[in-house]
Protein backbone atom coordinates (compact mmCIF):
# COMPACT_ATOMS: atom_id res chain seq x y z
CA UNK A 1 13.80 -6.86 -15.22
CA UNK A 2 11.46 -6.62 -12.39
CA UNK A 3 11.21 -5.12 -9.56
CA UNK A 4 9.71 -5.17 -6.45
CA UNK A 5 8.47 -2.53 -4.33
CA UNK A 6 6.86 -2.46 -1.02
CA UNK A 7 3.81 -0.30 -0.07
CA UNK A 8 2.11 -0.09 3.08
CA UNK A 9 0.48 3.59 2.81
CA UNK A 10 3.15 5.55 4.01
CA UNK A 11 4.77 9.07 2.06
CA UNK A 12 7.86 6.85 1.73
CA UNK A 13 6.57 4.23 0.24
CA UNK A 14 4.75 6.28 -2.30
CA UNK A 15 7.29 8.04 -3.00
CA UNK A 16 9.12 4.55 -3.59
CA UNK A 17 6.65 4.08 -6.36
CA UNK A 18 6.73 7.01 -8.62
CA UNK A 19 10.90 6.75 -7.84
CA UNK A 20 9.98 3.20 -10.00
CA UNK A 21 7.72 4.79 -12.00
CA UNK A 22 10.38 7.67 -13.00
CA UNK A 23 12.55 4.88 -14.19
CA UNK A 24 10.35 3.41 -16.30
CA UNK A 25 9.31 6.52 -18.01
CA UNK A 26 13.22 7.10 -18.49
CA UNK A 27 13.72 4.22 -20.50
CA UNK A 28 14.36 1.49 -17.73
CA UNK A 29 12.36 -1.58 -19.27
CA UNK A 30 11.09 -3.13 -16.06
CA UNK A 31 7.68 -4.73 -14.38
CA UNK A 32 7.03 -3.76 -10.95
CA UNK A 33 5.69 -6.18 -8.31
CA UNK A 34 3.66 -4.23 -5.77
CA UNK A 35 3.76 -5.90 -2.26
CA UNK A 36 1.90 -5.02 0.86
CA UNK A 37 1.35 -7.13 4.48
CA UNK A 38 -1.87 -5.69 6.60
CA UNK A 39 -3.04 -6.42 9.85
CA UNK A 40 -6.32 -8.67 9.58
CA UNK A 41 -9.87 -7.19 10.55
CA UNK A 42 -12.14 -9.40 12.55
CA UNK A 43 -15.62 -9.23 11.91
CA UNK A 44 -16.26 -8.51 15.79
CA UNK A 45 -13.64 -5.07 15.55
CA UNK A 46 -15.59 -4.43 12.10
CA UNK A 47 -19.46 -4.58 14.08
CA UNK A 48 -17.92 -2.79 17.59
CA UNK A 49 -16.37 -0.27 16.48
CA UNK A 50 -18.47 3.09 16.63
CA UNK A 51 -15.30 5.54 14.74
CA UNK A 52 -15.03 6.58 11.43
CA UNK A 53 -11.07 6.62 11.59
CA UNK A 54 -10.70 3.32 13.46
CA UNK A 55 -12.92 1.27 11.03
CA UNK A 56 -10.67 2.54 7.80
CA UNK A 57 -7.82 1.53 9.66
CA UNK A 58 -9.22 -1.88 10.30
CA UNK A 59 -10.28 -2.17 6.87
CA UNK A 60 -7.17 -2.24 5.83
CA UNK A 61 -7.31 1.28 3.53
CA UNK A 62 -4.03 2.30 1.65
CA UNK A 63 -3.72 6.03 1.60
């Protein structure tokens, strides 16, 4: 079987994936298929931007 789960950084989504993960390690034989859509960063935002927080957003980190 596999599954797929989608992540985009959130608590809920995490806790999506050890929910998946839990099933595996209770016998469920399955592959998980991680999915995720970000926003694309433009070079220009990348070079402009002077804040710490805004340019890990842009970058397109997964918490």
């Amino acid at each position: 079987m596999k599954m797929l789960v989608a992540v985009d950084g959130s608590e809920q989504a995490l806790e999506a994936v050890r929910y998946a993960l839990g099933l595996r390690q209770a016998g469920l034989v399955a592959s998980f298929v991680l999915a995720t859509v970000q926003e694309p960063t433009y070079v220009y935002e990348v070079v402009l931007t002077p804040d710490a927080d805004v340019l890990e957003r842009l970058s397109g980190a997964v918490g």
